[in-house]
C-alpha atoms as a PDB file:
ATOM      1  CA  UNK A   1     -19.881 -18.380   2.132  1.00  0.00           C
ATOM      2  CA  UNK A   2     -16.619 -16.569   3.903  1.00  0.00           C
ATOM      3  CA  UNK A   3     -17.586 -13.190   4.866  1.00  0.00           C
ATOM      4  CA  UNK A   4     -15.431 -10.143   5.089  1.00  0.00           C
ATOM      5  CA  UNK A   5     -14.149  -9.167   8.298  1.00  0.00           C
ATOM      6  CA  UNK A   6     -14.851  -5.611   7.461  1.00  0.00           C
ATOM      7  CA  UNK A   7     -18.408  -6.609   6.010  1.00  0.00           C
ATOM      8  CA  UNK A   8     -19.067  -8.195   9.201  1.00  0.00           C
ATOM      9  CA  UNK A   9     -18.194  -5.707  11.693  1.00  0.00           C
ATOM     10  CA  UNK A  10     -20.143  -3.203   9.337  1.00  0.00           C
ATOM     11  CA  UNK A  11     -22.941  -5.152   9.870  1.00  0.00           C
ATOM     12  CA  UNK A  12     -22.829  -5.966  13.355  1.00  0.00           C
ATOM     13  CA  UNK A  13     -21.138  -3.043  15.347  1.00  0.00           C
ATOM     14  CA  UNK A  14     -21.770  -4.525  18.950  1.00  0.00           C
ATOM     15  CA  UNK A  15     -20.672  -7.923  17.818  1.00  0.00           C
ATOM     16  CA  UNK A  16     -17.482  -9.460  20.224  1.00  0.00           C
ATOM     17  CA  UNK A  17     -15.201 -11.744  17.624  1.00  0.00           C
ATOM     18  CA  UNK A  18     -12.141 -14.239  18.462  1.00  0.00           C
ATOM     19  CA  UNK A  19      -9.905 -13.907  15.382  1.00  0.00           C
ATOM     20  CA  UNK A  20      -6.645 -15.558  14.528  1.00  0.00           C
ATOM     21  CA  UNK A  21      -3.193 -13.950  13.974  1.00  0.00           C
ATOM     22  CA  UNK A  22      -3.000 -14.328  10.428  1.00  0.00           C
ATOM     23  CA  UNK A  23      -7.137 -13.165  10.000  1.00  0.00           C
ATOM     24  CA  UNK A  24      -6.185 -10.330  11.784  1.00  0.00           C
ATOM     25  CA  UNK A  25      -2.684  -9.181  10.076  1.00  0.00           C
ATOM     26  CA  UNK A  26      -4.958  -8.864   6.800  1.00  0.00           C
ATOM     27  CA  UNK A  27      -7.466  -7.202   8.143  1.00  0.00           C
ATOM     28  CA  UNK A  28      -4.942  -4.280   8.932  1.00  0.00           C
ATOM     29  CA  UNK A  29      -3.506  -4.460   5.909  1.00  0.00           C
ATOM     30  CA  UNK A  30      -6.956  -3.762   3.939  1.00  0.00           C
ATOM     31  CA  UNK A  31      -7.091  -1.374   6.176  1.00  0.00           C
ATOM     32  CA  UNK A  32      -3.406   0.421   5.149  1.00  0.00           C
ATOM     33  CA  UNK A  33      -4.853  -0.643   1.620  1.00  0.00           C
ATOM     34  CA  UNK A  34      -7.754   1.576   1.752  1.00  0.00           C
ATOM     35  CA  UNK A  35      -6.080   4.165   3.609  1.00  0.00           C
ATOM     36  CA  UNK A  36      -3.552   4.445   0.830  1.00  0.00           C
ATOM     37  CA  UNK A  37      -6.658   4.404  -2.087  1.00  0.00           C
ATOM     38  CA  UNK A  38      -8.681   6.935   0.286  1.00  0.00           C
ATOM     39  CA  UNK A  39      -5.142   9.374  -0.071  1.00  0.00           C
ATOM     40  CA  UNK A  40      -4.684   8.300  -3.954  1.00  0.00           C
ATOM     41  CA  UNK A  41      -8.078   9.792  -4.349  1.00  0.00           C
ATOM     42  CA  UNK A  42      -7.310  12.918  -2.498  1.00  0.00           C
ATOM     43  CA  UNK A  43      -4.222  13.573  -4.137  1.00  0.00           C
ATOM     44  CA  UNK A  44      -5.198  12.574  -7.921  1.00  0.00           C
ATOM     45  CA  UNK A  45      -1.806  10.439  -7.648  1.00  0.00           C
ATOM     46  CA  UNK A  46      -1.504   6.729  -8.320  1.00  0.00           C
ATOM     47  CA  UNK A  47       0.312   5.081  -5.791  1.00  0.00           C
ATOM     48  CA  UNK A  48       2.533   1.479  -6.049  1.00  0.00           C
ATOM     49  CA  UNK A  49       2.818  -0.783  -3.307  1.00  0.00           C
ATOM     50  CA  UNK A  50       6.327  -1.578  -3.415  1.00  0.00           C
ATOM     51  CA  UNK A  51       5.999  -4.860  -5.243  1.00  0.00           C
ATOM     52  CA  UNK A  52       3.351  -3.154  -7.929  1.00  0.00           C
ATOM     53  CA  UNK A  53       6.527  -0.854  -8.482  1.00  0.00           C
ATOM     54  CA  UNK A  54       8.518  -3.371  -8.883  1.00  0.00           C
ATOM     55  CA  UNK A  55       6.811  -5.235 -11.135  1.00  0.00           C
ATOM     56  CA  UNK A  56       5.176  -2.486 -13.331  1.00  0.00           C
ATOM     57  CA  UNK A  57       8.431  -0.666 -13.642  1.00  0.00           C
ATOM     58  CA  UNK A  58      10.832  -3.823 -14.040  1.00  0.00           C
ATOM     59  CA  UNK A  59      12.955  -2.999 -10.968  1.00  0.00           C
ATOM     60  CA  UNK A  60      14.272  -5.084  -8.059  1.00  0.00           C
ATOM     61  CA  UNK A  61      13.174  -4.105  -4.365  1.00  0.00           C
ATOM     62  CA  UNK A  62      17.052  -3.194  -3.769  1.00  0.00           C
ATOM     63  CA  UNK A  63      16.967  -0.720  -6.659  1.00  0.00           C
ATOM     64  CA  UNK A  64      13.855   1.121  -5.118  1.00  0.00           C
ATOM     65  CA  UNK A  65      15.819   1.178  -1.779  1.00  0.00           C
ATOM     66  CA  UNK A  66      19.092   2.219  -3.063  1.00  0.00           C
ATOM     67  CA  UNK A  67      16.760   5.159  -5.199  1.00  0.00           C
ATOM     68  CA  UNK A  68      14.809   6.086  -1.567  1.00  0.00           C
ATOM     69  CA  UNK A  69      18.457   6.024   0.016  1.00  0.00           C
ATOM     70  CA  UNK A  70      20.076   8.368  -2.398  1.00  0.00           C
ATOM     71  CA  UNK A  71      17.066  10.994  -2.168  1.00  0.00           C
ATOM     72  CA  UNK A  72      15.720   9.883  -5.867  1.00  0.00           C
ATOM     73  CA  UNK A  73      12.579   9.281  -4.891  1.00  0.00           C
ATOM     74  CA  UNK A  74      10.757   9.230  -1.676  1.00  0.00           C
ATOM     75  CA  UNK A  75       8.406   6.085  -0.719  1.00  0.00           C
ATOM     76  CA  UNK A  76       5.528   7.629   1.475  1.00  0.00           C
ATOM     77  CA  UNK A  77       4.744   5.765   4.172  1.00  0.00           C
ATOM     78  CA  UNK A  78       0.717   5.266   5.196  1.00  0.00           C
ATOM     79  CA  UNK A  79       0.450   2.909   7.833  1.00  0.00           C
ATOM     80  CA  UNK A  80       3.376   0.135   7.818  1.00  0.00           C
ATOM     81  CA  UNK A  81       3.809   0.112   4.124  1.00  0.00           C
ATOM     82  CA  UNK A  82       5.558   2.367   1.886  1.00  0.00           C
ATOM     83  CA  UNK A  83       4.064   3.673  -1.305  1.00  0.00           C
ATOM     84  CA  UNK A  84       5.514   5.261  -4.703  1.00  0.00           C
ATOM     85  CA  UNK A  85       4.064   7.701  -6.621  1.00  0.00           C
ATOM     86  CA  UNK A  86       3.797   6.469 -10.378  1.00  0.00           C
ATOM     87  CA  UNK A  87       4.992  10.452 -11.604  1.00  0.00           C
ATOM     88  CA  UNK A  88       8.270   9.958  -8.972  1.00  0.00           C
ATOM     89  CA  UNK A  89       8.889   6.463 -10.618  1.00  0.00           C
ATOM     90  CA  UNK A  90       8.737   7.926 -14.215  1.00  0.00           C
ATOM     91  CA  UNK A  91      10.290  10.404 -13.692  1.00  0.00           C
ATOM     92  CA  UNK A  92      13.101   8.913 -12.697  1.00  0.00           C
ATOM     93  CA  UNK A  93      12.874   6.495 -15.017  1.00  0.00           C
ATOM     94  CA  UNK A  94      13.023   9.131 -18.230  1.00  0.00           C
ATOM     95  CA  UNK A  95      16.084  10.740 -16.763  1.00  0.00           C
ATOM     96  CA  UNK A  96      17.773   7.141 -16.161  1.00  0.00           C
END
């Protein structure tokens, strides 16, 4: 049984870990993850991960950073990621 790094720590505060690189890279980005649900929740919005975007909304990653570059929408940025608002995206999408 693999256990969650979160889980683990969760469960045993005082406990002193040796984790690898790539362990560790996901661990922050669950982290970022629930940091962007935590503000999705806040904000009633749905945020995309940039490749959620691109896939619900049939666009390439250039076209999201030629739209961010020109002003037409604006990827917010919680931890190292950048997120899209699903209203920004269809919005610009109806007026395409």
């Amino acid at each position: 049984m693999k256990m969650n790094l979160n889980d683990l720590i969760k469960e045993n505060p005082t406990i002193n870990i040796t984790i690898n690189g790539s362990d560790l890279l996901q661990f922050g980005q669950d982290i970022a993850n629930q940091a962007a649900r935590i503000a999705l929740n806040e904000n009633k919005e749905i945020l995309h991960t940039r490749n959620e975007a691109m896939t619900k909304f049939d666009v390439c990653a250039a076209t999201l950073w030629r739209w961010d570059k020109l002003g037409l929408i604006k990827g917010k940025k919680i931890g190292h990621r950048k997120y899209y608002t699903e209203s920004d995206i269809k919005l610009l999408l109806a007026n395409k």
